[in-house]
C-alpha atoms as a PDB file:
ATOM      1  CA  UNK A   1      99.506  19.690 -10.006  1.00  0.00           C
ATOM      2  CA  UNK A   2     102.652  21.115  -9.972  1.00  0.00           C
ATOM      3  CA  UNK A   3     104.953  17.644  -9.380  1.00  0.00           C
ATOM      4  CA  UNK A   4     102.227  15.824 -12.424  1.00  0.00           C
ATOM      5  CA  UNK A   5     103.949  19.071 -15.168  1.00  0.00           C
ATOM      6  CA  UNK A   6     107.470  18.080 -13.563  1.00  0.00           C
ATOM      7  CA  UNK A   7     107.100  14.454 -14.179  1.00  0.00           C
ATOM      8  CA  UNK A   8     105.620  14.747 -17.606  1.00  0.00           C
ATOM      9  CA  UNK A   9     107.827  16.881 -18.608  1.00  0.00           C
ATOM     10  CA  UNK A  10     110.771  14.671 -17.318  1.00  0.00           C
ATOM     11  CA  UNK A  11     108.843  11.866 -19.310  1.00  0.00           C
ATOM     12  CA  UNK A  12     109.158  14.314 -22.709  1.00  0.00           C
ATOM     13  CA  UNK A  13     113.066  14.868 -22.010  1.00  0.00           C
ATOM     14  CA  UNK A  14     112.578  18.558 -21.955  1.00  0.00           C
ATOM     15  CA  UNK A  15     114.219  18.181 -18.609  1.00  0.00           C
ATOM     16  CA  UNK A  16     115.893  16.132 -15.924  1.00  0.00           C
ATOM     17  CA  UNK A  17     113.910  13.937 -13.557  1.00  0.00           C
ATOM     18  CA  UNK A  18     113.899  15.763 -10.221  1.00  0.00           C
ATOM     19  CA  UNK A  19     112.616  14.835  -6.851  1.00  0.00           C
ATOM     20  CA  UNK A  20     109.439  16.412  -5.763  1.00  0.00           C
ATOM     21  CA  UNK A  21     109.435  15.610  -1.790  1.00  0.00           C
ATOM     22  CA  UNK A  22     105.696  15.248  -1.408  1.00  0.00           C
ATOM     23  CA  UNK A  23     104.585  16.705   1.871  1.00  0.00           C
ATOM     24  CA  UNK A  24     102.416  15.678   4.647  1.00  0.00           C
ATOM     25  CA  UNK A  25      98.847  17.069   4.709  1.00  0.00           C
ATOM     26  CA  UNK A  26      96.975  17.125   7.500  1.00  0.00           C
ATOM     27  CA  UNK A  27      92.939  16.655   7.373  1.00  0.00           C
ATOM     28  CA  UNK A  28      90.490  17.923   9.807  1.00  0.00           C
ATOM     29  CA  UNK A  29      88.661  14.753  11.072  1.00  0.00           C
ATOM     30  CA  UNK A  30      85.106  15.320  11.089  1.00  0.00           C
ATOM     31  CA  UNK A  31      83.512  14.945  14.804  1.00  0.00           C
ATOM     32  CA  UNK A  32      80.450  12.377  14.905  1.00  0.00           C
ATOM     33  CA  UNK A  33      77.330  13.517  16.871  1.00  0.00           C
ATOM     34  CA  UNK A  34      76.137  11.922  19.930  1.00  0.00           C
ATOM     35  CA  UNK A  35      72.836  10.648  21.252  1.00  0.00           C
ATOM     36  CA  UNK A  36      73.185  13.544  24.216  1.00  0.00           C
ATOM     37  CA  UNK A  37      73.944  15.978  21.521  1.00  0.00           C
ATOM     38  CA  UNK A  38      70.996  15.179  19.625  1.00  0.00           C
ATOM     39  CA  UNK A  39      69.172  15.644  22.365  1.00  0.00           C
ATOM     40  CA  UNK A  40      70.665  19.476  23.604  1.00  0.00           C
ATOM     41  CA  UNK A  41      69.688  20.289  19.988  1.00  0.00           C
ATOM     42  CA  UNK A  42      66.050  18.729  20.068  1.00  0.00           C
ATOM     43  CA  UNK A  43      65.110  20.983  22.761  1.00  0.00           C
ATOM     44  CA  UNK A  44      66.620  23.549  20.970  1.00  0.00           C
ATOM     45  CA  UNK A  45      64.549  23.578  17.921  1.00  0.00           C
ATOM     46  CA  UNK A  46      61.390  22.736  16.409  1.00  0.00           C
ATOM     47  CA  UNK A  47      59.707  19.460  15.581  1.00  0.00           C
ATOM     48  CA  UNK A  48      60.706  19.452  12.214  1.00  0.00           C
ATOM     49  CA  UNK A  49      64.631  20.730  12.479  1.00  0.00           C
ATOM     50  CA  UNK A  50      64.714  18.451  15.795  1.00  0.00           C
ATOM     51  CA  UNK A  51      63.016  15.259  13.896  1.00  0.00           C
ATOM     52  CA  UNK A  52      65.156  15.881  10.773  1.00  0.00           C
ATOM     53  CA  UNK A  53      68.511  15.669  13.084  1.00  0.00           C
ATOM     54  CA  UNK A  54      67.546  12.818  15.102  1.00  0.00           C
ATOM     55  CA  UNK A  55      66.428  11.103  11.827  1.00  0.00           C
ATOM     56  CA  UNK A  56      69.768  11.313  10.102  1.00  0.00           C
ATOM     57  CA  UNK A  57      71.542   9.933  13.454  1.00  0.00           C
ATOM     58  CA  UNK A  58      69.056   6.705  13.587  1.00  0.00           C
ATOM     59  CA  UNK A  59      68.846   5.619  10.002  1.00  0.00           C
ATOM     60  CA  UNK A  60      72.294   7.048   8.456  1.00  0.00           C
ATOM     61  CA  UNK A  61      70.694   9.234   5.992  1.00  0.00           C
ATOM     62  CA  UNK A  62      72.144  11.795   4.482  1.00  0.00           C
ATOM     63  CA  UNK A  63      70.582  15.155   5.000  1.00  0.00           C
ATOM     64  CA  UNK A  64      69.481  14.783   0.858  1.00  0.00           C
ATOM     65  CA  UNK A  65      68.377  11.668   1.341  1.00  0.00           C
ATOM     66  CA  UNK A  66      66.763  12.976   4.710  1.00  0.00           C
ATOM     67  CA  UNK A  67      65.013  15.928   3.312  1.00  0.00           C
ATOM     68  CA  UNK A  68      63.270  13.609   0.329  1.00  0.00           C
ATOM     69  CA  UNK A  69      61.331  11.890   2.440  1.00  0.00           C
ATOM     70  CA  UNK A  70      57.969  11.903   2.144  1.00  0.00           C
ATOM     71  CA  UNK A  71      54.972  10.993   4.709  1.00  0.00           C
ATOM     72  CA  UNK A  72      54.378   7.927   1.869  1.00  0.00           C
ATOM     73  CA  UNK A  73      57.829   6.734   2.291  1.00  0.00           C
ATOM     74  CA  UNK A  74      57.271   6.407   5.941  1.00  0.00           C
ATOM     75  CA  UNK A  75      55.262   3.581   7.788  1.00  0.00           C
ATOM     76  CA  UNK A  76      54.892   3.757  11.890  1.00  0.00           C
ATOM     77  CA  UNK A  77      53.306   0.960  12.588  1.00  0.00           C
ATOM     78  CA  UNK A  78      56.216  -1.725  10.228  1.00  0.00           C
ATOM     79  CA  UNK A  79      58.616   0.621  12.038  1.00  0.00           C
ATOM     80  CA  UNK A  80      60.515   1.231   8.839  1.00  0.00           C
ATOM     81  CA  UNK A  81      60.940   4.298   6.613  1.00  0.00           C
ATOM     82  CA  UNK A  82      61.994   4.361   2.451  1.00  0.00           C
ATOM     83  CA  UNK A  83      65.158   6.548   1.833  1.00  0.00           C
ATOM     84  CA  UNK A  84      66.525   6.951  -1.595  1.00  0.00           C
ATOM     85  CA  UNK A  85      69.717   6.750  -1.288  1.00  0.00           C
ATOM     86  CA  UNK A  86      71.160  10.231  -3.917  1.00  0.00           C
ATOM     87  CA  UNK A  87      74.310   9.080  -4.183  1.00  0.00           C
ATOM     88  CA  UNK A  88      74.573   5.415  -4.763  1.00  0.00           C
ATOM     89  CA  UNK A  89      71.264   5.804  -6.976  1.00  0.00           C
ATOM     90  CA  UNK A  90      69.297   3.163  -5.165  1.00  0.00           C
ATOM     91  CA  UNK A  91      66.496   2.604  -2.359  1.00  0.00           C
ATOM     92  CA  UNK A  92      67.146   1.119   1.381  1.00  0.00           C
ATOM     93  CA  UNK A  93      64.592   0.544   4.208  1.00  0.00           C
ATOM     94  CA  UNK A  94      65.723   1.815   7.118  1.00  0.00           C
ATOM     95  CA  UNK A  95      64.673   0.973  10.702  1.00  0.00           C
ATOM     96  CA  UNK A  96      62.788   3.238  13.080  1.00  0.00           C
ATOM     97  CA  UNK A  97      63.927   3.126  16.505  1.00  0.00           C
ATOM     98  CA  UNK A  98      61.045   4.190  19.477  1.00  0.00           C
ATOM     99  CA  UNK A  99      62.674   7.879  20.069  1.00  0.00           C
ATOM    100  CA  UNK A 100      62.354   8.441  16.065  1.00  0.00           C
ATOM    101  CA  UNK A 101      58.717   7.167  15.669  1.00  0.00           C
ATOM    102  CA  UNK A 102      57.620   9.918  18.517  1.00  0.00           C
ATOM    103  CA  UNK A 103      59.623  12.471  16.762  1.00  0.00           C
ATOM    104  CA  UNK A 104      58.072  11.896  13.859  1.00  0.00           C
ATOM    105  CA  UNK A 105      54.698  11.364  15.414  1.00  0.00           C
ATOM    106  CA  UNK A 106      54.935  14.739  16.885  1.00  0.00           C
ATOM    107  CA  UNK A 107      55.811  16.716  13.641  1.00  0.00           C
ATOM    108  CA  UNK A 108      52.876  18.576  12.258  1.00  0.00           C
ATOM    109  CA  UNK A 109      51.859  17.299   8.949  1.00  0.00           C
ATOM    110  CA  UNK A 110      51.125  20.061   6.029  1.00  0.00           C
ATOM    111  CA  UNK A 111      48.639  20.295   2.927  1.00  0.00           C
ATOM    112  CA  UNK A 112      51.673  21.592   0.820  1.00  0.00           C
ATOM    113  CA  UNK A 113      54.031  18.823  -1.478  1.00  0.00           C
ATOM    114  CA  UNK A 114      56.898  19.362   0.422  1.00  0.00           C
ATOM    115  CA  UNK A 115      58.597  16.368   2.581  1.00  0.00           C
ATOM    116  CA  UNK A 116      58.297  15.237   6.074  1.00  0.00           C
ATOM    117  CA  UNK A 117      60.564  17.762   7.238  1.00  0.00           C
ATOM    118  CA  UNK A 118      59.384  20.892   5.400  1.00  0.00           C
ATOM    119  CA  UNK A 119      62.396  22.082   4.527  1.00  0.00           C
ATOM    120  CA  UNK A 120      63.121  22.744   0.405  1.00  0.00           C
ATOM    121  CA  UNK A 121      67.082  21.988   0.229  1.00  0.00           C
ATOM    122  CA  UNK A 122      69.976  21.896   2.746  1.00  0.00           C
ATOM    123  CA  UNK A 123      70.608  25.633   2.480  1.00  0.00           C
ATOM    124  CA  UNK A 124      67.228  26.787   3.776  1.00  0.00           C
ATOM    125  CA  UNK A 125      67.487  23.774   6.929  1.00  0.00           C
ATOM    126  CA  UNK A 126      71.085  25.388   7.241  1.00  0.00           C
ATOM    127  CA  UNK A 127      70.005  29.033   8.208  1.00  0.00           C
ATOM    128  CA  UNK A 128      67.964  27.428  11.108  1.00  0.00           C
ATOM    129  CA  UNK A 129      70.868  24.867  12.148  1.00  0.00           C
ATOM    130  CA  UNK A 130      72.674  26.979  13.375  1.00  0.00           C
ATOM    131  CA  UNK A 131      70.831  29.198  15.239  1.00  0.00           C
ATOM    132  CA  UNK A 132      69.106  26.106  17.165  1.00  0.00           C
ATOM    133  CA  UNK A 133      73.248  25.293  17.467  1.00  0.00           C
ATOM    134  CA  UNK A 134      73.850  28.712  19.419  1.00  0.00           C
ATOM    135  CA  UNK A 135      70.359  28.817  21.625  1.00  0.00           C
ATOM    136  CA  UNK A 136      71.369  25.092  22.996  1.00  0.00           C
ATOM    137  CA  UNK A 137      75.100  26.472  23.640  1.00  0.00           C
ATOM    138  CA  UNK A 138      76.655  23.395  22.158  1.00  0.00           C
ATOM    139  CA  UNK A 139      79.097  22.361  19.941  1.00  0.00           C
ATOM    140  CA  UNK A 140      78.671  23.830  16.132  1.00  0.00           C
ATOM    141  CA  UNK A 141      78.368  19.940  14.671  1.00  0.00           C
ATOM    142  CA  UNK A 142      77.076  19.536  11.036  1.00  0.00           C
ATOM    143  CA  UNK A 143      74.443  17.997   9.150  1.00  0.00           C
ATOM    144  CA  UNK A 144      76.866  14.934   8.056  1.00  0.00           C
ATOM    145  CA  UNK A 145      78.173  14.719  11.808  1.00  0.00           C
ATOM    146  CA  UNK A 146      74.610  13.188  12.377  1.00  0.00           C
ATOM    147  CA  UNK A 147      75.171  10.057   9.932  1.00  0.00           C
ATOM    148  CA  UNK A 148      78.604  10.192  10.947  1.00  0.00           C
ATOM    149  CA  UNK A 149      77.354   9.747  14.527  1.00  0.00           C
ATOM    150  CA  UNK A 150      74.945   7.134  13.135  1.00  0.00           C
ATOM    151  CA  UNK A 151      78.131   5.063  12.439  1.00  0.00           C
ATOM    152  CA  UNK A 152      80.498   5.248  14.933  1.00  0.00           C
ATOM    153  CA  UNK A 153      77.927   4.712  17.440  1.00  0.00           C
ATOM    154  CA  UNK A 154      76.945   1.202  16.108  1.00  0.00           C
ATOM    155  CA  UNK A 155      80.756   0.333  16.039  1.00  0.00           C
ATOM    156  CA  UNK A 156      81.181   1.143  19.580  1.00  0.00           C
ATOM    157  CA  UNK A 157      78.383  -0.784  20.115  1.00  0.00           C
ATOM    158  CA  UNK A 158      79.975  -3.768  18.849  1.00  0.00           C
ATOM    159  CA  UNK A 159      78.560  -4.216  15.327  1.00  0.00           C
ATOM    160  CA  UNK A 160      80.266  -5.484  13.093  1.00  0.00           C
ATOM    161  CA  UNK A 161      81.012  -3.081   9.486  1.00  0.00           C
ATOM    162  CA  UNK A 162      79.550  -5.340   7.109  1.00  0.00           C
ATOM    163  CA  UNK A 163      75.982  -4.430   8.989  1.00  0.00           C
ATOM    164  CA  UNK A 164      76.911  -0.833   9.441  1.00  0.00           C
ATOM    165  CA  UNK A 165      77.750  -0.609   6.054  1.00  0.00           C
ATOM    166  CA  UNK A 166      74.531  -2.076   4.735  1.00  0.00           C
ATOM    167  CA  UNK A 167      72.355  -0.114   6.992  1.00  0.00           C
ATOM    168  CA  UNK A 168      73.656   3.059   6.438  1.00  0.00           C
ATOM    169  CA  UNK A 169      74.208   2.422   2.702  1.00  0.00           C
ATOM    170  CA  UNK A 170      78.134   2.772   2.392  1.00  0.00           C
ATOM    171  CA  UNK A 171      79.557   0.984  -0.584  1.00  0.00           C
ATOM    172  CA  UNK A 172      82.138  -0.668   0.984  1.00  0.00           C
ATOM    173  CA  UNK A 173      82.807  -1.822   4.478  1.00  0.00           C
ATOM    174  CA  UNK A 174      86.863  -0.185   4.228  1.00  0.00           C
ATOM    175  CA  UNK A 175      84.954   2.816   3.695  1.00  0.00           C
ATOM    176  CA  UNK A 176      82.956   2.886   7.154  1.00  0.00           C
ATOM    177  CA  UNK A 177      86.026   1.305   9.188  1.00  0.00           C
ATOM    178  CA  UNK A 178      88.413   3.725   8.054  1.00  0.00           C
ATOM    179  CA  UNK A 179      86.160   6.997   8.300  1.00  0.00           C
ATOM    180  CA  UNK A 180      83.685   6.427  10.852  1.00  0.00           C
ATOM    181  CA  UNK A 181      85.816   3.809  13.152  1.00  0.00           C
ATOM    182  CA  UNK A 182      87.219   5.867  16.557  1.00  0.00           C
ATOM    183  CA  UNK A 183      89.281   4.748  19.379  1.00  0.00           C
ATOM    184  CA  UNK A 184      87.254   4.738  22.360  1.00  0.00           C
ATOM    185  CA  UNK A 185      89.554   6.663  24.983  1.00  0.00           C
ATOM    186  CA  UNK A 186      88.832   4.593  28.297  1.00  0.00           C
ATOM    187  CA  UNK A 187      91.299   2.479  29.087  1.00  0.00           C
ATOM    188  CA  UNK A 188      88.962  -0.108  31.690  1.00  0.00           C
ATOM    189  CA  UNK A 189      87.207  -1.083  28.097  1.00  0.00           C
ATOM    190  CA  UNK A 190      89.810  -3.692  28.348  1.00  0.00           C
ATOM    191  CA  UNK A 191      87.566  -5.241  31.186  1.00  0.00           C
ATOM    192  CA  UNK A 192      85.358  -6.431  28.784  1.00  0.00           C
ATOM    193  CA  UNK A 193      87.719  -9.083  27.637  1.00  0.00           C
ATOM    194  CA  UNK A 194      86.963 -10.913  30.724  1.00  0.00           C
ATOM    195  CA  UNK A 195      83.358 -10.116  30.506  1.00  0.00           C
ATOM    196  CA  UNK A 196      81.124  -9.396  34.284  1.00  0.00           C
ATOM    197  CA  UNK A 197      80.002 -12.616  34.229  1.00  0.00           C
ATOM    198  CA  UNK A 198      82.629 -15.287  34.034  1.00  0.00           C
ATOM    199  CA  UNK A 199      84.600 -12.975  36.281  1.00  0.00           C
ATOM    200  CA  UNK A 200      81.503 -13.450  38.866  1.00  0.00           C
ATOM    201  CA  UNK A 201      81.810 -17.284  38.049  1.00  0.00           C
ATOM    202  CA  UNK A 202      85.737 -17.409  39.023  1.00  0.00           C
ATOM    203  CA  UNK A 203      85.086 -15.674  42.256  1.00  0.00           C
ATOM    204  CA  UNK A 204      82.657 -17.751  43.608  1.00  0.00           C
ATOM    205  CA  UNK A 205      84.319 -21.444  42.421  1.00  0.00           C
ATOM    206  CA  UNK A 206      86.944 -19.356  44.360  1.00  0.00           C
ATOM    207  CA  UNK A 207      85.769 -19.477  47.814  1.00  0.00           C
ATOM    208  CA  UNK A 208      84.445 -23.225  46.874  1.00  0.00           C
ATOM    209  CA  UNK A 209      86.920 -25.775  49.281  1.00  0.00           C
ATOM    210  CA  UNK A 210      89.128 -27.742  47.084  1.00  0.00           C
ATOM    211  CA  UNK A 211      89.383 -31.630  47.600  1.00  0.00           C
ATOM    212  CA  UNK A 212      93.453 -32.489  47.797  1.00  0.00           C
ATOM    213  CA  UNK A 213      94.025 -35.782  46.139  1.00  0.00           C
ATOM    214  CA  UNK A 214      96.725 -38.193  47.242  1.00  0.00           C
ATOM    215  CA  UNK A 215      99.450 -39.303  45.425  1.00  0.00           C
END
């Protein structure tokens, strides 16, 4: 704010340009969730906080977008669920892996309007997060660690952003590389490159005996 007055005013000629050395912030980055977390805080917490958890990590949702849904939006047998999507205004069917369709399966349903997770709004899910968080004696993630999970574990997987992007509703592919893309801290992943089987193939032609031409 301050360097904008100091520029406009330079601009004006009320005063000399000066210099503003613009310093070096440094951001928190946000920790994604993983499948074993997800799991320390299932058996943590009931079937609705569980469910609502493991549902952002397998379909992206935000928890918004999470705690909208409705039994009508969701269909078991197609496998597929409807999230409205809050911020980019829009709808997206989203998959439902095995795990999720027991979770869900397993959540008591209620003669009230409210959604398939019960909860109102994030604040009242909140109050409960965190004390399922301390009885499982993990790591304090938050709600948007679960999408961010969501993610970075289909990167690591090998998919590619373009599909990440679309099934987790990001706008832009940039978006999900440079936010949700980690380094993977094992240096053997370079093994891969070779791939198990063709390095099976070049052992055994190995120990095949060689005909020696003449020349």
């Amino acid at each position: 704010m301050g360097r904008a007055i100091i520029n406009h005013a330079a601009e004006s000629e009320l005063c000399p340009r000066i210099r503003v050395k613009r310093f070096k912030i440094e951001t928190k980055s946000k920790k994604p969730a993983t499948l074993e977390w997800i799991q320390a805080f299932m058996k943590h917490s009931t079937p609705h906080l569980g469910g609502l958890a493991l549902f952002m990590f397998l379909t992206g949702a935000r928890v918004s977008e999470a705690l909208a849904v409705e039994w009508g939006d969701v269909d078991l047998k197609a496998k597929s669920v409807l999230i409205r999507q809050t911020k980019l205004g829009n709808e997206r069917r989203a998959h439902l892996p095995l795990p999720l369709i027991v979770a869900l399966a397993n959540i008591p349903r209620s003669n009230s309007s409210r959604g398939v997770f019960w909860y109102t709004n994030r604040s009242n899910a909140y109050r409960v997060w965190d004390t399922a968080i301390r009885r499982a004696k993990i790591e304090r993630l938050s709600f948007h660690s679960c999408r961010h999970g969501f993610a970075t574990a289909l990167l690591q997987a090998g998919v590619d952003p373009v599909t990440v992007a679309k099934l987790g509703g990001w706008k832009t592919t940039r978006h999900v590389f440079e936010t949700y893309g980690h380094a993977i801290d094992d240096s053997t992943i370079t093994d891969r490159i070779s791939g198990t089987d063709l390095t099976q193939r070049m052992h055994v032609d190995s120990r095949k005996p060689h005909k020696m031409g003449t020349t």
